[in-house]
N, C-alpha and C. Protein backbone atom coordinates (compact mmCIF):
# COMPACT_ATOMS: atom_id res chain seq x y z
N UNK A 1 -1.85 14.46 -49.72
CA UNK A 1 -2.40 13.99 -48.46
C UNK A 1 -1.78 14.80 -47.33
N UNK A 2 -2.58 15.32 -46.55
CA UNK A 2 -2.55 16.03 -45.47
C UNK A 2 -2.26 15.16 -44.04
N UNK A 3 -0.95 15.28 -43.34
CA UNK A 3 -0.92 14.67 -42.47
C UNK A 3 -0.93 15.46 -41.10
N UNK A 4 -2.23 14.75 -40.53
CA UNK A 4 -3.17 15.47 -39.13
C UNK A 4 -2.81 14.47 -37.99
N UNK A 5 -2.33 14.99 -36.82
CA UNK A 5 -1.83 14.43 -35.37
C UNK A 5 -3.13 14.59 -34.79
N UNK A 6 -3.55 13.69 -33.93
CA UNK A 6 -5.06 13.54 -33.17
C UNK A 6 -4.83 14.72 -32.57
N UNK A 7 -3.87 15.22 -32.22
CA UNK A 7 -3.58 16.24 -30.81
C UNK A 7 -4.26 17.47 -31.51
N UNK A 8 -4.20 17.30 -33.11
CA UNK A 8 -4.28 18.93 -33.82
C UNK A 8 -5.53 18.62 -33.66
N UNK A 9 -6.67 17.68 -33.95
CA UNK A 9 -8.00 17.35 -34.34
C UNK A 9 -8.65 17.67 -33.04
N UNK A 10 -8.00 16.94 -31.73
CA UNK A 10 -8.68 17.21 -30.38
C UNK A 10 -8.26 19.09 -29.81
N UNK A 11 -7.59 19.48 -30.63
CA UNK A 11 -7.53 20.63 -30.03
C UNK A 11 -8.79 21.57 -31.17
N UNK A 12 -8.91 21.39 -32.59
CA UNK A 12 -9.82 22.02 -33.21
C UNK A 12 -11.38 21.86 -33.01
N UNK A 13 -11.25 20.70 -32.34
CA UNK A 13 -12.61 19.92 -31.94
C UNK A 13 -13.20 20.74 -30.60
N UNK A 14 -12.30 20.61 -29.69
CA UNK A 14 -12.88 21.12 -28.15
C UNK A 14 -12.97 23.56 -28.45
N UNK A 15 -11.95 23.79 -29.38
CA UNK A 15 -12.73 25.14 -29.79
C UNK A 15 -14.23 25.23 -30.89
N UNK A 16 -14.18 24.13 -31.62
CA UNK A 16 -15.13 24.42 -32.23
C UNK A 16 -15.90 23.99 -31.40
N UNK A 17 -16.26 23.37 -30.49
CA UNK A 17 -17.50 22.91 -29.85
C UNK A 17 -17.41 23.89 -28.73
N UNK A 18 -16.58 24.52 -28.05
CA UNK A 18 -16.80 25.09 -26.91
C UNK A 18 -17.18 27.03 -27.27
N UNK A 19 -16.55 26.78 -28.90
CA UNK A 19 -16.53 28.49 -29.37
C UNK A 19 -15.35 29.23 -28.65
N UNK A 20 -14.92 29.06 -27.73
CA UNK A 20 -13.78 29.46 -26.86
C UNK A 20 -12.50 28.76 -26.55
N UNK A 21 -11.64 29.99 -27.33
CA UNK A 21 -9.90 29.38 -26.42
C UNK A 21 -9.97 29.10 -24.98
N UNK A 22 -10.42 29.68 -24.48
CA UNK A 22 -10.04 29.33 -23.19
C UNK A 22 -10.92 28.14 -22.37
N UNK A 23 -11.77 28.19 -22.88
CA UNK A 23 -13.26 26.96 -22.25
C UNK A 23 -12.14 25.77 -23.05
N UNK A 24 -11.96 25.61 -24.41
CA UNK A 24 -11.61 24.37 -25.15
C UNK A 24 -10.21 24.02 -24.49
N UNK A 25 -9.38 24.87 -24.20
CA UNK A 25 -8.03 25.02 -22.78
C UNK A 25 -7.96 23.98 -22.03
N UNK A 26 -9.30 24.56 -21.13
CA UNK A 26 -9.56 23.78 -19.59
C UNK A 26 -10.06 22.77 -19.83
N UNK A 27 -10.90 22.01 -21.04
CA UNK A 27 -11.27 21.14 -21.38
C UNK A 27 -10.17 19.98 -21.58
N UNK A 28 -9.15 20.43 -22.53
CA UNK A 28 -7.74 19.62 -22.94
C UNK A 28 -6.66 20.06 -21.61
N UNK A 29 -7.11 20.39 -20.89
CA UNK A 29 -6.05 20.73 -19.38
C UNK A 29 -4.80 20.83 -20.23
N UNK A 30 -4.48 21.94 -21.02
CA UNK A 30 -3.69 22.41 -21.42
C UNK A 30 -3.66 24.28 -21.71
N UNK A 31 -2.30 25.04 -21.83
CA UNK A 31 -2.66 26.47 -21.55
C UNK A 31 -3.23 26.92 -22.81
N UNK A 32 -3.78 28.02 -22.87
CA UNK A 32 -4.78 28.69 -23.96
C UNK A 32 -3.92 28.65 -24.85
N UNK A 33 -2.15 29.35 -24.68
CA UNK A 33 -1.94 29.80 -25.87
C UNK A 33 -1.28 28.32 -26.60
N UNK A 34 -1.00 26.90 -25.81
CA UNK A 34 -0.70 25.96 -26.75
C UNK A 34 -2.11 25.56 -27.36
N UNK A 35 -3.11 25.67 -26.89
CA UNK A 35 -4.33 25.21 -27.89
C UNK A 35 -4.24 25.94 -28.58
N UNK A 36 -4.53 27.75 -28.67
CA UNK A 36 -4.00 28.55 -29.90
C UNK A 36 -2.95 28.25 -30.43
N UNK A 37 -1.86 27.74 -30.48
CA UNK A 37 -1.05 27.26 -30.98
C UNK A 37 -0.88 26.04 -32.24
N UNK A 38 -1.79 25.17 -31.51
CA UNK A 38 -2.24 23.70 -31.98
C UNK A 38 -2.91 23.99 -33.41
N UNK A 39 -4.24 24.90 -32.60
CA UNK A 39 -5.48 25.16 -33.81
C UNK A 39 -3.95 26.10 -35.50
N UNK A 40 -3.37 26.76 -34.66
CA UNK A 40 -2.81 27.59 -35.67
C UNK A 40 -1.93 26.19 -36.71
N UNK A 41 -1.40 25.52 -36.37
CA UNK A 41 -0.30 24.63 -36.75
C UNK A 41 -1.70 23.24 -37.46
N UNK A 42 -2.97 23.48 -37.16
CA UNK A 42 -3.78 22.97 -38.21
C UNK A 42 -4.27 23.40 -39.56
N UNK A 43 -4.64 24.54 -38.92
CA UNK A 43 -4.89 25.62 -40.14
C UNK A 43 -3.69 25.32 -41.13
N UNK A 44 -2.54 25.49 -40.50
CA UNK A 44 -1.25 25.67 -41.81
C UNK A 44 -0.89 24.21 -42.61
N UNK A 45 -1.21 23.38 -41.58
CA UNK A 45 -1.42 22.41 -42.56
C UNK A 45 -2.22 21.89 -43.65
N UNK A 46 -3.53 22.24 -43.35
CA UNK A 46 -4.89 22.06 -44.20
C UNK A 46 -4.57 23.02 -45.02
N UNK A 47 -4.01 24.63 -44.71
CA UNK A 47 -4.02 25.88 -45.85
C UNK A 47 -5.47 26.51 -45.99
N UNK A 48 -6.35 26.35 -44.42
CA UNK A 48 -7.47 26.93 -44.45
C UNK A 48 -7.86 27.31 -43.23
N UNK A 49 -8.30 28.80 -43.55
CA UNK A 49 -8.76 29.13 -41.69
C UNK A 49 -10.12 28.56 -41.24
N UNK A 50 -10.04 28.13 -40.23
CA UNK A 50 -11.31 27.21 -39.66
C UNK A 50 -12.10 27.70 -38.44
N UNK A 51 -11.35 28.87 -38.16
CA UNK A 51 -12.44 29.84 -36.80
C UNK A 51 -11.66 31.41 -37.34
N UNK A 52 -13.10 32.04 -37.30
CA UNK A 52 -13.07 33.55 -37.20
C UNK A 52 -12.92 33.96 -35.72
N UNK A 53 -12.00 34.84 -35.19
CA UNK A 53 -11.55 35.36 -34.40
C UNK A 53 -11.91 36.69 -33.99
N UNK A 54 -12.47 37.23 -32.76
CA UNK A 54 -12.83 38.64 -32.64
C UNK A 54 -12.35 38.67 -31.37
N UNK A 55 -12.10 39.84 -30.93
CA UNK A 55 -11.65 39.84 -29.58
C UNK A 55 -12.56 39.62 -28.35
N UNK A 56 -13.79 39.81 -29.06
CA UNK A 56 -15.23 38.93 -28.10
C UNK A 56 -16.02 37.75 -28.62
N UNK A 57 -15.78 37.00 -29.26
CA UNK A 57 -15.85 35.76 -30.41
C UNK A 57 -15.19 35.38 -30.86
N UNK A 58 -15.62 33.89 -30.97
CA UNK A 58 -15.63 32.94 -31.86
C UNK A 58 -16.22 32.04 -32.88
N UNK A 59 -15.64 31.93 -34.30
CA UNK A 59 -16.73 31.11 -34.66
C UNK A 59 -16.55 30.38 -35.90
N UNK A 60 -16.95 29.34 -36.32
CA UNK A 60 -16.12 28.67 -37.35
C UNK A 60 -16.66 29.18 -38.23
N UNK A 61 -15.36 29.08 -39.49
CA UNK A 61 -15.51 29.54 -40.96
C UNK A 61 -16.24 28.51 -41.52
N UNK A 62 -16.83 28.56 -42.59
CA UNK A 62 -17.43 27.77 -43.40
C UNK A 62 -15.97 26.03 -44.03
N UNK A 63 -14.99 26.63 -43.57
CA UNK A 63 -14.27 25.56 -43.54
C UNK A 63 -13.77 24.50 -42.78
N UNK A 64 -14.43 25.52 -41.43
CA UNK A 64 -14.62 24.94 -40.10
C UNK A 64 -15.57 24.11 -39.81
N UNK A 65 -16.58 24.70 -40.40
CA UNK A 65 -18.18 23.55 -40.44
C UNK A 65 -17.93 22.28 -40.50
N UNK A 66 -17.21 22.59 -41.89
CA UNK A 66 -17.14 21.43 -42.97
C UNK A 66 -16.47 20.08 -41.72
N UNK A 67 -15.33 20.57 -41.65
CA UNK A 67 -14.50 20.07 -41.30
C UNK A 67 -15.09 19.17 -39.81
N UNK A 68 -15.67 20.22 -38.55
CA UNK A 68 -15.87 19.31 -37.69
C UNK A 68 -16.58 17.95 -37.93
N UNK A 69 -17.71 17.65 -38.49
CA UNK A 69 -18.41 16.57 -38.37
C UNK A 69 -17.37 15.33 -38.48
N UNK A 70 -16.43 15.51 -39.36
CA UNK A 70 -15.34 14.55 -39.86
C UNK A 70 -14.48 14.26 -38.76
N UNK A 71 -14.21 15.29 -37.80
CA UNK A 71 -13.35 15.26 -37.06
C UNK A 71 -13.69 14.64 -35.43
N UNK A 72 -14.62 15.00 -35.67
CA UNK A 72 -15.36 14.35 -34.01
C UNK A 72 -15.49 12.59 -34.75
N UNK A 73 -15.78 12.09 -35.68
CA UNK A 73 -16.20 10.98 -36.48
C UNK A 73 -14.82 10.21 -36.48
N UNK A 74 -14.02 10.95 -36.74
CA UNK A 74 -12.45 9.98 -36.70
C UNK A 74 -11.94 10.10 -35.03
N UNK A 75 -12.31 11.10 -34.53
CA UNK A 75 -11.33 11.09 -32.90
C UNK A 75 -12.65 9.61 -32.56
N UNK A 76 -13.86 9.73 -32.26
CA UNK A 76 -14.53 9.21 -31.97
C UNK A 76 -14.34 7.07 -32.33
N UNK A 77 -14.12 7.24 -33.67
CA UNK A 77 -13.75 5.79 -34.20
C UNK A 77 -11.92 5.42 -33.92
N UNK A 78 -11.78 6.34 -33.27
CA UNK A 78 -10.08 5.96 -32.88
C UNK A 78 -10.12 5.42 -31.09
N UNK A 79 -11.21 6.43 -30.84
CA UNK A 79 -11.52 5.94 -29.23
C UNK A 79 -11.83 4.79 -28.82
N UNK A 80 -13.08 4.69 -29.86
CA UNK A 80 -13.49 3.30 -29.69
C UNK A 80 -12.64 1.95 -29.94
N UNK A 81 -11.53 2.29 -31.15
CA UNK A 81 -10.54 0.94 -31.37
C UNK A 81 -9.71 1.07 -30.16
N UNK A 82 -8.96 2.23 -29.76
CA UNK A 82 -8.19 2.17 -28.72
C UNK A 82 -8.94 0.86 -27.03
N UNK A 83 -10.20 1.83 -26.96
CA UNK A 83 -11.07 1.03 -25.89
C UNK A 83 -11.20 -0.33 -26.56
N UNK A 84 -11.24 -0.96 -27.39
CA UNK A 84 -11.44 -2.43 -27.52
C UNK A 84 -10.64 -3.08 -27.61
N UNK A 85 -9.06 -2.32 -28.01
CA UNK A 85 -7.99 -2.91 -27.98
C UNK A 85 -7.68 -3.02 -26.60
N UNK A 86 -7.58 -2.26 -25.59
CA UNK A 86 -7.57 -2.19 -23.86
C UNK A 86 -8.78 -3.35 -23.25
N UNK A 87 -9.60 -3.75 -23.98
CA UNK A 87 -10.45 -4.28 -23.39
C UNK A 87 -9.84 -5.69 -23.67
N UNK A 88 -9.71 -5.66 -25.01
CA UNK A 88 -8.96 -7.35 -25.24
C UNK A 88 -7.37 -7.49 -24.20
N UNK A 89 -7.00 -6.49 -23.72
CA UNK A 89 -5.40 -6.87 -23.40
C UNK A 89 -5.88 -7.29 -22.03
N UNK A 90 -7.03 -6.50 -21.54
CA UNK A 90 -7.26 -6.87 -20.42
C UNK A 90 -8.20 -8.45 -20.15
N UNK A 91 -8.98 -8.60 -21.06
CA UNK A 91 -9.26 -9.75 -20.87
C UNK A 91 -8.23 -10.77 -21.09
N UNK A 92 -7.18 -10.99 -21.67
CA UNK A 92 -6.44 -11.83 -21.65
C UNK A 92 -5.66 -12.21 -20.57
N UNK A 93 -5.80 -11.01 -19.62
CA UNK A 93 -5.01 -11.47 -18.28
C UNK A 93 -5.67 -11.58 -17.07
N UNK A 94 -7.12 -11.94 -17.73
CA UNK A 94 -8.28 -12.19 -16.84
C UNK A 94 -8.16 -13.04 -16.18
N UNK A 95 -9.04 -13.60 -15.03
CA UNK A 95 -8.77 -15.18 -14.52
C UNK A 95 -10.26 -15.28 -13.79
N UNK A 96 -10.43 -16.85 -14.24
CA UNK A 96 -11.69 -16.99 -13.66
C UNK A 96 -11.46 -18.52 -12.68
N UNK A 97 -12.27 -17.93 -11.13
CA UNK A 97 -12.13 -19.10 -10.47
C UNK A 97 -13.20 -19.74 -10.44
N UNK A 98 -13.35 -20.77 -9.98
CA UNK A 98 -14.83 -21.10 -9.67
C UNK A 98 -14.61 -22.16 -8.81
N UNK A 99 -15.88 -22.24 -7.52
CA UNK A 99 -15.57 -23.69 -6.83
C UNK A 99 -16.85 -24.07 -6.89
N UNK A 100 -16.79 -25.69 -6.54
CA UNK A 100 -18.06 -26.18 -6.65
C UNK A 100 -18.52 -27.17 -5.66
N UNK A 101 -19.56 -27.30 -5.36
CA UNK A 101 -20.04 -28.05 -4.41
C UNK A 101 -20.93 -29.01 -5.16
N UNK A 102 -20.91 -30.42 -5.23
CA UNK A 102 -21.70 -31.51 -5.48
C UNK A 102 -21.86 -31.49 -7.12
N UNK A 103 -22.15 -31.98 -8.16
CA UNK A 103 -22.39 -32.30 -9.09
C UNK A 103 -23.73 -31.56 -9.58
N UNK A 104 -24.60 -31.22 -8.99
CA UNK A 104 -25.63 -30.49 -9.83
C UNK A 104 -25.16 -29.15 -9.93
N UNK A 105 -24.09 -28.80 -9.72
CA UNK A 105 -23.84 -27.21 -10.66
C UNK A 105 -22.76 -27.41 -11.51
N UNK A 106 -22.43 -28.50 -11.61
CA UNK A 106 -21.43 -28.32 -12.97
C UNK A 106 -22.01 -28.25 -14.31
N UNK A 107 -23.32 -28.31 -14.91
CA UNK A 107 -23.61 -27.77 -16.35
C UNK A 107 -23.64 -26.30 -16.06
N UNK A 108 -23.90 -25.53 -14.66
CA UNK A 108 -23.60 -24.14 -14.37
C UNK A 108 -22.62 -24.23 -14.78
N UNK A 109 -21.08 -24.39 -13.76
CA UNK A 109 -19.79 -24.06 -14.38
C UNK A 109 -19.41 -24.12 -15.42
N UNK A 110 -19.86 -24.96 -16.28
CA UNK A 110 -19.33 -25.39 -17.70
C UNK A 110 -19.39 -23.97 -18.79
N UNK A 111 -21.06 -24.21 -18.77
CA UNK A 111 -21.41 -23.48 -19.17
C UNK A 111 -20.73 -21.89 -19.17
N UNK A 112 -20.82 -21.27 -17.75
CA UNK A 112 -19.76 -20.37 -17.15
C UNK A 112 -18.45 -20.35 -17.59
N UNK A 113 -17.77 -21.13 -17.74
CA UNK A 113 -16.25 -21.29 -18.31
C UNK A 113 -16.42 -21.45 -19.71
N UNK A 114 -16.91 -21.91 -20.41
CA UNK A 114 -17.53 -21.64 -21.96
C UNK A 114 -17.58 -20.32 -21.98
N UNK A 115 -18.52 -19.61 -21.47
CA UNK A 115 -18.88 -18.22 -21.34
C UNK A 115 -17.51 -17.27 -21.30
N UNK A 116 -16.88 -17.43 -20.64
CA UNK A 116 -15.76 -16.73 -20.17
C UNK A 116 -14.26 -17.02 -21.24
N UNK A 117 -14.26 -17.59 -21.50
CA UNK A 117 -13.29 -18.23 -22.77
C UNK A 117 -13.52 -17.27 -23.85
């Protein structure tokens, strides 16, 4: 088992989609040569090159192919738990007021505070 840091996945992700060190860079607001860096320290882990390199191109190897769909699929299902876990912390320190005037809106409120619970 191959152990992959999101940081290596979001850095192989924004070159394979952008084709460029330097576009996938400014994307991760980080400098070219730590994203070249990143992508390199993936490769050595996996033990497979995943972009062909030219001094006017870029472009993924056939191991690169492979690889993105998986990788946008796990950053993507990590985002989403992160965001629902932030969403629950925040609802818990939610607060709901409500005021009321006369008796015909309290199956409103109820209802409303049911809702909100």
């Amino acid at each position: 088992m191959v152990d992959v840091e999101t940081r290596l996945l979001r850095a192989f992700v924004a070159v394979a989609e952008e084709l460029n060190f330097t576009r996938g860079a400014e994307r991760l607001f980080i400098a070219q040569q730590a994203l070249s860096s990143q992508v390199q320290q993936l490769e050595g882990r996996l033990g497979v090159k995943l972009f062909e390199r030219t001094t006017r191109r870029v472009s993924l190897t056939e191991a690169g192919e492979q690889l993105l769909p998986h990788a946008v699929a796990v950053l993507d299902a990590l985002d989403a738990g992160v965001g629902l876990l932030e969403a629950a912390r925040r609802a818990e320190r939610a607060t709901l007021r409500v005021g009321m005037s006369g008796t015909a809106i309290v199956p409103v409120a109820s209802q409303t505070m049911r809702l909100f619970s």
